[in-house]
Protein backbone atom coordinates (compact mmCIF):
# COMPACT_ATOMS: atom_id res chain seq x y z
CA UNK A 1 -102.63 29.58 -14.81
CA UNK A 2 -103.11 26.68 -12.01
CA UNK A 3 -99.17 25.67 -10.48
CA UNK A 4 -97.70 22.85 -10.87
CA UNK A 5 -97.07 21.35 -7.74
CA UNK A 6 -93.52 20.53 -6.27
CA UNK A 7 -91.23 17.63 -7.86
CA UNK A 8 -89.91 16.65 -4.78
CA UNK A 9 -87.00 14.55 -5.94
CA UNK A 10 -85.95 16.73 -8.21
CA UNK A 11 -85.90 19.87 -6.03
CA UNK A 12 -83.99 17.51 -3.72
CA UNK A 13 -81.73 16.01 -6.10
CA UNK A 14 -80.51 19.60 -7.74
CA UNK A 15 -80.43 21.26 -4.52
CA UNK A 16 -78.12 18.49 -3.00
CA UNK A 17 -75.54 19.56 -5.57
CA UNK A 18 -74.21 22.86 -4.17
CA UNK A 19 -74.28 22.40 -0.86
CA UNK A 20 -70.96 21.17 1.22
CA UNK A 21 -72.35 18.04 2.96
CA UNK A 22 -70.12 17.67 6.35
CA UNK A 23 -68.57 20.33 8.86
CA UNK A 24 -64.40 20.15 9.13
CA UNK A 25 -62.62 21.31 11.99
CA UNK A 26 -60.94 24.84 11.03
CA UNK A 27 -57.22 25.36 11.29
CA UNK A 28 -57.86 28.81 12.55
CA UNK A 29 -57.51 29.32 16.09
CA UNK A 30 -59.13 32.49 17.66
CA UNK A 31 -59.56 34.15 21.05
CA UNK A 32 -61.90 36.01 22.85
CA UNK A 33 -61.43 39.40 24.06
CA UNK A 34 -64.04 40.66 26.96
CA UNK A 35 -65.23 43.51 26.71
CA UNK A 36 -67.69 43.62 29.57
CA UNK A 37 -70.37 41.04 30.72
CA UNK A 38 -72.66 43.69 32.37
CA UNK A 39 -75.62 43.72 29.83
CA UNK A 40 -79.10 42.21 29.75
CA UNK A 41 -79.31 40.49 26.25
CA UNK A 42 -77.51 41.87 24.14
CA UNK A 43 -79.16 41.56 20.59
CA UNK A 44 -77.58 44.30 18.26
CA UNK A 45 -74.22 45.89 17.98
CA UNK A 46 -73.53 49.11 15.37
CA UNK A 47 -70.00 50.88 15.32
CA UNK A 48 -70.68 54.44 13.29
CA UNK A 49 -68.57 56.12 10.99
CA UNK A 50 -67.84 59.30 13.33
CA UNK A 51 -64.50 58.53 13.69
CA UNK A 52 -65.04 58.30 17.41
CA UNK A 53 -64.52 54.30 17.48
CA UNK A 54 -67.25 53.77 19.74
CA UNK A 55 -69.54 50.35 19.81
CA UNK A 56 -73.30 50.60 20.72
CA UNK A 57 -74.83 47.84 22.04
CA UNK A 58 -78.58 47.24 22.01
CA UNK A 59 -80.44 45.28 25.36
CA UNK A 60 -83.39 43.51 24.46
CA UNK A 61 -85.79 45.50 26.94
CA UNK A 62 -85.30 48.78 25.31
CA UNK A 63 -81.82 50.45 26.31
CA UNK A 64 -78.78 51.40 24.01
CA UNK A 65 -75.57 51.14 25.81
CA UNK A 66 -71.97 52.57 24.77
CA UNK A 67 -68.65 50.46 24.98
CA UNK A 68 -66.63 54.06 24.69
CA UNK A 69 -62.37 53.25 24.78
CA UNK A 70 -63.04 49.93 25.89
CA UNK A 71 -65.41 50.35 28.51
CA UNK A 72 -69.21 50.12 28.97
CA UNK A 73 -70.31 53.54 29.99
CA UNK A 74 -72.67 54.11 32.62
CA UNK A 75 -75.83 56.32 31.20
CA UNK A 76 -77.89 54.75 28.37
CA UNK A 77 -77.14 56.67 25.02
CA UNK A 78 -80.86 55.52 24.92
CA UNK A 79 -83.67 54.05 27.15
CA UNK A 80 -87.27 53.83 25.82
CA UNK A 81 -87.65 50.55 27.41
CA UNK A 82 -91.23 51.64 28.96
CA UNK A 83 -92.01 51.26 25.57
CA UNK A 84 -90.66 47.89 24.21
CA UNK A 85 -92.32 44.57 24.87
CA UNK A 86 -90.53 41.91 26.11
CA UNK A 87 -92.33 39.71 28.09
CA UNK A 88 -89.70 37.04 29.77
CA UNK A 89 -86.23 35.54 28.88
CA UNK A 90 -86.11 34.01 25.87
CA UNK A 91 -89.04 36.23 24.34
CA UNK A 92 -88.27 37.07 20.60
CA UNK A 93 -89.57 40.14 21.25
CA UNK A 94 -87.66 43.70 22.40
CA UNK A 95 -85.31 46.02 20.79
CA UNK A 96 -83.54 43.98 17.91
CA UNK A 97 -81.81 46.22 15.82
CA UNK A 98 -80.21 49.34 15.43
CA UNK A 99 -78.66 51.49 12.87
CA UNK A 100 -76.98 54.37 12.08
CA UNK A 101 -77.33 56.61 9.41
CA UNK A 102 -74.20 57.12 6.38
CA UNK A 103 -74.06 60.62 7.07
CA UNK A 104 -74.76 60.00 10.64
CA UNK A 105 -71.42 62.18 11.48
CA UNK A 106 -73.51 65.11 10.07
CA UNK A 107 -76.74 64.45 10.57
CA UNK A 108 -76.77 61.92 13.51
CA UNK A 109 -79.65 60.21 12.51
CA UNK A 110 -79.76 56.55 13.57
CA UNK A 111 -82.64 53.89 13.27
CA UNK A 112 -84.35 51.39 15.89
CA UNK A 113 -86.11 48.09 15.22
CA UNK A 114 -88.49 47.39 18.32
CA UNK A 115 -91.46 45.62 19.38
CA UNK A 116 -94.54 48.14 20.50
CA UNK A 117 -97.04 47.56 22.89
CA UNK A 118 -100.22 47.85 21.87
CA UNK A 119 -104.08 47.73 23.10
CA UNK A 120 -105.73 44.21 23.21
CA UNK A 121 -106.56 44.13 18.80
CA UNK A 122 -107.98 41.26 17.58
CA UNK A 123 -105.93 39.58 14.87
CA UNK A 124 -102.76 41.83 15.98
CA UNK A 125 -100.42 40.23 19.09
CA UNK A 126 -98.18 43.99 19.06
CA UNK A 127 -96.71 46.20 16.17
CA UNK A 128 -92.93 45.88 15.14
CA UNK A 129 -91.89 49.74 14.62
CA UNK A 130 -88.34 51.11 12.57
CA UNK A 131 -88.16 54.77 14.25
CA UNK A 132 -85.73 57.38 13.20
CA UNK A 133 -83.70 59.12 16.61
CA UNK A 134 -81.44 61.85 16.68
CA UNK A 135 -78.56 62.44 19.02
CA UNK A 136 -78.60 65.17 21.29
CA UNK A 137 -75.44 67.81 21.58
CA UNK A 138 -73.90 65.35 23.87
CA UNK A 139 -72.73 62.71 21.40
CA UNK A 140 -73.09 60.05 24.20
CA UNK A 141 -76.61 60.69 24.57
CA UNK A 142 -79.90 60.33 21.85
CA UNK A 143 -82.43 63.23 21.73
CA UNK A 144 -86.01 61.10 22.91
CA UNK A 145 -88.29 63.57 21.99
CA UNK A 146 -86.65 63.37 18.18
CA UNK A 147 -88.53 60.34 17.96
CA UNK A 148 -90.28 59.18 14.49
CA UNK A 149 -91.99 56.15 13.72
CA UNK A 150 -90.89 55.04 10.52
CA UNK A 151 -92.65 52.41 9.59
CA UNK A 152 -94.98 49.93 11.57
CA UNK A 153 -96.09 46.56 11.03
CA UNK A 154 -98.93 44.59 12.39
CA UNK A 155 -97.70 41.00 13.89
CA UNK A 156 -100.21 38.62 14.27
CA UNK A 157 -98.28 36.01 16.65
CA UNK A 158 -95.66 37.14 19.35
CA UNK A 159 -92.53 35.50 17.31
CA UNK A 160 -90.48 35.50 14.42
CA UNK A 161 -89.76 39.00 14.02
CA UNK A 162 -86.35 39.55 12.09
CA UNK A 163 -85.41 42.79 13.63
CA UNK A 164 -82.41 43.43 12.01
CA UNK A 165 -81.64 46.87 10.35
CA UNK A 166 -78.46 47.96 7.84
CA UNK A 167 -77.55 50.22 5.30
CA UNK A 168 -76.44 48.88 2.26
CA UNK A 169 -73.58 50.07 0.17
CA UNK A 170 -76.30 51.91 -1.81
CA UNK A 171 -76.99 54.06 1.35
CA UNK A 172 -80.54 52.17 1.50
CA UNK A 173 -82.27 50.94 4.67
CA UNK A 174 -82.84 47.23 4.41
CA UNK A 175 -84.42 46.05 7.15
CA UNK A 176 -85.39 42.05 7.82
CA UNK A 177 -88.99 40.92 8.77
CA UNK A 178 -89.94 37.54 10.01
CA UNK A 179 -93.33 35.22 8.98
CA UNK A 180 -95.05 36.62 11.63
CA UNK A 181 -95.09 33.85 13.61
CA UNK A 182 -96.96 31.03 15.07
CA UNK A 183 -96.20 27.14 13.45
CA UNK A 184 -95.92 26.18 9.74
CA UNK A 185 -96.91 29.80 8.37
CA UNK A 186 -100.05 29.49 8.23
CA UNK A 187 -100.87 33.01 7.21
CA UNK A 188 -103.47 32.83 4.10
CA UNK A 189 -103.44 30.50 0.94
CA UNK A 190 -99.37 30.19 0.76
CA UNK A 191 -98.39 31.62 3.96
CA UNK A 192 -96.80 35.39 4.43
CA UNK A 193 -93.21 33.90 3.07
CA UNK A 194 -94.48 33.15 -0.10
CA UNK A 195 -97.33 35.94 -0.53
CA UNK A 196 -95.69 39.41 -1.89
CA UNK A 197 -98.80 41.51 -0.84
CA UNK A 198 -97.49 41.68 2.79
CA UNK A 199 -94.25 43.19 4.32
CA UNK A 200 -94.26 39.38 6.81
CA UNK A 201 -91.36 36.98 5.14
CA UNK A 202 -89.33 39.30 3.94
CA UNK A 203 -86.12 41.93 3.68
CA UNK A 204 -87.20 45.07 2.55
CA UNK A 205 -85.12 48.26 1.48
CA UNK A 206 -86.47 51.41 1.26
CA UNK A 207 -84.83 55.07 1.20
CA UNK A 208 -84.96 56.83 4.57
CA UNK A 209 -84.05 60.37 3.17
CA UNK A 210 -87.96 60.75 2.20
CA UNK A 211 -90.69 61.30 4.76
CA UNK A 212 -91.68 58.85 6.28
CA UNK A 213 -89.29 56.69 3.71
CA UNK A 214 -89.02 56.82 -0.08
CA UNK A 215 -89.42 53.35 -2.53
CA UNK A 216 -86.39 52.98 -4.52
CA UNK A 217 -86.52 52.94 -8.10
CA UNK A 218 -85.73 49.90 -9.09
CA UNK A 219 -86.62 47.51 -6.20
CA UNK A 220 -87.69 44.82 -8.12
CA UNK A 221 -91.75 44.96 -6.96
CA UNK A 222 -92.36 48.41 -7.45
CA UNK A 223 -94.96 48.03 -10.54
CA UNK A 224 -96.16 44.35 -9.91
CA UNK A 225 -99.62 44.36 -9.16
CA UNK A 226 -100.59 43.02 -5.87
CA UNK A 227 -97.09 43.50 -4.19
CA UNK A 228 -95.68 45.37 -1.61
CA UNK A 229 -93.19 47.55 -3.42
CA UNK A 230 -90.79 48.12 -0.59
CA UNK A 231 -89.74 43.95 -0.96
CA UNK A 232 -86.69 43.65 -2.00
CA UNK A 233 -86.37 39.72 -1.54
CA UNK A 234 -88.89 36.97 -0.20
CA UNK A 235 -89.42 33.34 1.48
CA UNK A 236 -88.08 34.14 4.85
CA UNK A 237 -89.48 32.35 8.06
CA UNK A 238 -87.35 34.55 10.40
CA UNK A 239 -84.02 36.22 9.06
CA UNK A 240 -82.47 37.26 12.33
CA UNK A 241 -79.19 38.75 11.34
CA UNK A 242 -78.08 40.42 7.91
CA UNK A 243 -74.75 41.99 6.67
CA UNK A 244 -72.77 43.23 3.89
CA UNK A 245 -69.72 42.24 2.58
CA UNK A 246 -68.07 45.21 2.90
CA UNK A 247 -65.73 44.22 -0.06
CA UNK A 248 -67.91 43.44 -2.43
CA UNK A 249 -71.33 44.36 -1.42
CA UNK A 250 -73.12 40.97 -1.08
CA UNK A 251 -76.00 40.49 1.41
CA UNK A 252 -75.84 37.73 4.05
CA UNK A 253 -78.42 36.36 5.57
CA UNK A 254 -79.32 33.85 8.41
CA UNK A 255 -82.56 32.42 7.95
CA UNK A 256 -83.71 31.03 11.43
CA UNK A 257 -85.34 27.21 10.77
CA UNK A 258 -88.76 25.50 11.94
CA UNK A 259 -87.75 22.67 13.43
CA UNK A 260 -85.08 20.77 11.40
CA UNK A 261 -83.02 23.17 9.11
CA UNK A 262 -80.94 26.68 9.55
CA UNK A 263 -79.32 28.30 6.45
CA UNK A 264 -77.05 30.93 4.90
CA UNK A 265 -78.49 32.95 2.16
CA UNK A 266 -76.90 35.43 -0.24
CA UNK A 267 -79.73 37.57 -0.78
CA UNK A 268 -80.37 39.13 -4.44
CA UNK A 269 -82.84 41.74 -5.30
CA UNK A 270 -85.98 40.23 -6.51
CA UNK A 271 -84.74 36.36 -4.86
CA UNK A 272 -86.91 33.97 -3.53
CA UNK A 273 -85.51 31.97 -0.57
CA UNK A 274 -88.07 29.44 -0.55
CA UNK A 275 -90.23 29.30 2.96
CA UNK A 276 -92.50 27.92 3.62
CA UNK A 277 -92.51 25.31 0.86
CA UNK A 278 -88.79 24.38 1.99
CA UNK A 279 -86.63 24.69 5.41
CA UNK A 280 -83.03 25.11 4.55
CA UNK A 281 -82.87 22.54 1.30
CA UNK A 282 -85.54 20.30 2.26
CA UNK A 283 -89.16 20.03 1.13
CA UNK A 284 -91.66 21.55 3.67
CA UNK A 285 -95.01 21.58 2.25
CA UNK A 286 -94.83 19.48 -0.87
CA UNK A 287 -98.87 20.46 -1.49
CA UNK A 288 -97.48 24.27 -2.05
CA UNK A 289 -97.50 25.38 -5.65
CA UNK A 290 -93.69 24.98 -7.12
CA UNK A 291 -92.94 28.53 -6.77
CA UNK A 292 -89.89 27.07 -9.83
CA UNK A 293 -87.94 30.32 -8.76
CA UNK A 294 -85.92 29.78 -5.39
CA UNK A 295 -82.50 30.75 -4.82
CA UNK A 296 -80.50 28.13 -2.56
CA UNK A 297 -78.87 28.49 0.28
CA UNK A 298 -75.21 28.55 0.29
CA UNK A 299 -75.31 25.83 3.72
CA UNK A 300 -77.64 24.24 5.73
CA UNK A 301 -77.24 22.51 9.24
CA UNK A 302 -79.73 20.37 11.20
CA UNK A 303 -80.69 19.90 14.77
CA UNK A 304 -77.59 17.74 15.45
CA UNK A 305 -75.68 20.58 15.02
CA UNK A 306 -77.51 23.37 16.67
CA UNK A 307 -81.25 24.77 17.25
CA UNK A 308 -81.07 28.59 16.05
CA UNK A 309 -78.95 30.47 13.24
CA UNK A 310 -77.08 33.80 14.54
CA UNK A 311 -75.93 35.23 11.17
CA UNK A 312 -73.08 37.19 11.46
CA UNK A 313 -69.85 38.64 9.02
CA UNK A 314 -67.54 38.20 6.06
CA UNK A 315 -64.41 38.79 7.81
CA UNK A 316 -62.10 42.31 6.69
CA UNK A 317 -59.98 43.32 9.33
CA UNK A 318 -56.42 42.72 10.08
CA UNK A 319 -55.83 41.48 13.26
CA UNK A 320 -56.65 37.64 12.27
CA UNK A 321 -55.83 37.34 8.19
CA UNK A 322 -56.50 33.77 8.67
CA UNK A 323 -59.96 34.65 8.61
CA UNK A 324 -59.49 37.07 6.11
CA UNK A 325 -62.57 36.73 3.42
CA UNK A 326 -64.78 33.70 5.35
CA UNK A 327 -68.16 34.58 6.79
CA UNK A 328 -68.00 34.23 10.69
CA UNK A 329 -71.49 32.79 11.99
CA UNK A 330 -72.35 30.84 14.74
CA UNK A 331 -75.60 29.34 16.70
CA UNK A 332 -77.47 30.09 20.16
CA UNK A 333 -76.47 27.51 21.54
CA UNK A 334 -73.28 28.06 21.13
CA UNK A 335 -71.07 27.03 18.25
CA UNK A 336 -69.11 29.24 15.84
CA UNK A 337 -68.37 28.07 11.93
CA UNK A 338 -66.87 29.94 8.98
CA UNK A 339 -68.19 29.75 5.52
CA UNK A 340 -65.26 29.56 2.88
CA UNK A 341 -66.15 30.67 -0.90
CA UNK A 342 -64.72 27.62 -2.90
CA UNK A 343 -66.54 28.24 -6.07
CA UNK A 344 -69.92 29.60 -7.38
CA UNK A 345 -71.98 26.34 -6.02
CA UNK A 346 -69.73 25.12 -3.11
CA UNK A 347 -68.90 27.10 0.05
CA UNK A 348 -66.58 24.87 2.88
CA UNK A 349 -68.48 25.09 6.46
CA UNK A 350 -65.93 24.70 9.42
CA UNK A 351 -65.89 24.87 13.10
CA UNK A 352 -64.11 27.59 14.60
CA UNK A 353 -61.71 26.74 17.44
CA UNK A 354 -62.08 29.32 19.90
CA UNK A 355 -60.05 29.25 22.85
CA UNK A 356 -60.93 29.21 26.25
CA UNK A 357 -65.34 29.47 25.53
CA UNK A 358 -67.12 31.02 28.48
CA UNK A 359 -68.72 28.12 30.03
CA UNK A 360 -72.72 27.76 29.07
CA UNK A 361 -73.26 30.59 26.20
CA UNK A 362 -75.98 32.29 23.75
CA UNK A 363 -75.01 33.52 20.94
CA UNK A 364 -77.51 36.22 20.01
CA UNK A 365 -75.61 38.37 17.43
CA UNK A 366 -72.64 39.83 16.00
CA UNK A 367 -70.85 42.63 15.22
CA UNK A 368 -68.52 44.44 12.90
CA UNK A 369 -66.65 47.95 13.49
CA UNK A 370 -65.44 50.23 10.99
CA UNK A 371 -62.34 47.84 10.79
CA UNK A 372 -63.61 45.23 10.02
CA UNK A 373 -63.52 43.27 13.09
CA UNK A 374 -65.85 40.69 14.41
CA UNK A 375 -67.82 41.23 17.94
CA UNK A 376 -69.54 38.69 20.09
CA UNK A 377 -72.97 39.22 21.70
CA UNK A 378 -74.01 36.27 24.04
CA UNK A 379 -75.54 35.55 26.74
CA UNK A 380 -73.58 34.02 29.84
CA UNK A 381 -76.32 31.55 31.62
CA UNK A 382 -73.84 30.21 34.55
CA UNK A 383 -74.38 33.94 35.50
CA UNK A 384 -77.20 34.81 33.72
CA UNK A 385 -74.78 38.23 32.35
CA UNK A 386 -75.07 39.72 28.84
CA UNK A 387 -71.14 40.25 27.24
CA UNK A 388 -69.79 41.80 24.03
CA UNK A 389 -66.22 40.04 23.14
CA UNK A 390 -64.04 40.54 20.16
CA UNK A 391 -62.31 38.25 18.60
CA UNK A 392 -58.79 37.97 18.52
CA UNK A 393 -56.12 35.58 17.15
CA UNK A 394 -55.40 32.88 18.95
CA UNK A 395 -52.61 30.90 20.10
């Protein structure tokens, strides 16, 4: 059956409903706490559940670095950078995300997201790998030659990569996976986003407890013809940064824009997000078929506001209870909002005060430990240093 193709006003019209139109200054003041500014781009933070409270902290060219009582350890817990790509600063490529297993305290199996070099390939720019490590007697330091690829994905263009790895409540791997790059998605008749026989626009979930990984049951793809069945939602352009709730389970997303839009997602299983017939809430490519399906976003922001999503946490720890509930996420270049659940169709966007900001900052990521606290990863560029802070409660 041929598509319709897209109303435009009325996509427009019911998507303008639920979304809260202005940003408000939030009441909440907050701190930061350093914990050290001696990285080199930090992208990914994991705290496991060993009971040993210690934060790893992924750099972009390839090494895994411990913050152990506070302080940033000297020896790697892991270093495979000869491996990683990363060409310059500000490359989307590298090690993006890391991690670790439920049982890790047993097994101490924990999971990479990297960019591979490859062999000049025709159609292929380099290979985005998940590999399983193990670590080593010393608990400080990862066992290299446990190393096994996972799975491994051919990118066509250098950016848009997702990266971003976590296990959901239901002890499944989902791990996010930009367009694959390039301008508009132009990747076949509707673009990678929109096609379901590729793993490019997506969040998957599989089952890493099967060799090399299992297919859940009842992701919703798994007997649709034509479809990768490790999908578990679609329409991404690049979804940098994921998390749970870990109250209620829900799935966050930051979708990464073109050149106009960001947006929060709640991701369902089975949900269509939209790209690359919309950015954020706004048509895209009104000659697209009306895909009739998408799920909106629950905010969008444009370029007056920033230039890059960092996705980041619902907020369950006990040091701020201000914050208590709101999903902390912020921008590179620099400023940090929370989203407040008013109903089922409205969520309140603020700006975060934060005292006392680091001069000129990226914001490449965030963190949560087993506490529920919130971590910064940025990037200081008056000194060019990568830092990990926590937040704290202000004055």
């Amino acid at each position: 059956m041929k598509q319709r193709p897209i109303l435009m006003f009325l996509a427009l019209t019911s998507m303008a409903i639920s979304l809260a139109a202005q940003t408000t200054e939030s009441p909440v003041k907050v701190a930061l706490r350093l914990l050290t500014d001696q990285l080199s781009y930090p992208t990914a933070f994991a705290a496991p559940n060993d009971k040993t409270n210690r934060l790893f902290v992924c750099e972009q060219k390839g090494r895994i670095r411990i913050i152990k009582n506070g302080t940033l350890t000297t020896t790697p817990f892991l270093d495979f950078s000869s491996e990683v790509l990363m060409m310059a600063s500000g490359d989307e490529m590298g090690l993006l995300g890391l991690a670790f297993h439920p049982q890790y305290a047993k097994n101490g199996k924990f999971y990479v997201y990297f960019s591979k070099r490859i062999p000049k390939t025709p159609g292929i720019d380099h290979k985005s790998i998940v590999r399983e490590y193990t670590t080593s007697a010393n608990k400080d330091l990862a066992d290299n030659a446990s190393a096994k690829d996972v799975l491994v994905i051919d990118e066509p263009e250098s950016n848009h990569n997702g990266g971003d790895l976590k296990f959901g409540p239901d002890g499944l791997l989902y791990i996010t996976l930009g367009d694959g790059g390039a301008y508009n998605d132009l990747h076949g008749e509707i673009g990678n986003g929109q096609s379901l026989n590729t793993l490019l626009g997506k969040i998957l979930r599989i089952d890493v407890n099967q060799t090399p990984y299992g297919i859940p049951a009842d992701n919703p793809f798994i007997n649709k013809e034509n479809a990768r069945p490790e999908v578990y939602a679609y329409g991404f352009r690049n979804p940098w940064r994921i998390s749970f709730d870990k109250q209620n389970g829900r799935l966050f997303a930051g979708d990464v824009g073109q050149k106009n839009w960001e947006e929060v997602d709640i991701v369902t299983k089975g949900g269509n997000y939209g790209w690359r017939v919309r950015e954020g809430t706004h048509i895209k490519t009104p000659s697209d078929p009306d895909p009739r399906n998408w799920i909106n976003p629950i905010t969008d922001y444009g370029r007056q506001e920033g230039i890059s999503i960092t996705g980041g946490f619902v907020y369950r720890g006990k040091q701020i209870p201000a914050l208590y509930g709101k999903y902390i996420f912020g921008d590179l270049m620099g400023p940090v909002w929370t989203l407040t659940d008013v109903n089922k169709e409205l969520w309140k966007r603020e700006k975060l005060s934060i005292s006392k900001e680091p001069g000129q900052w990226q914001i490449y990521s965030f963190g949560e430990d087993q506490s529920g606290e919130i971590y910064l990863l940025a990037n200081l560029l008056d000194d060019d240093k990568g830092a990990v802070y926590k937040l704290v409660k202000g004055q």
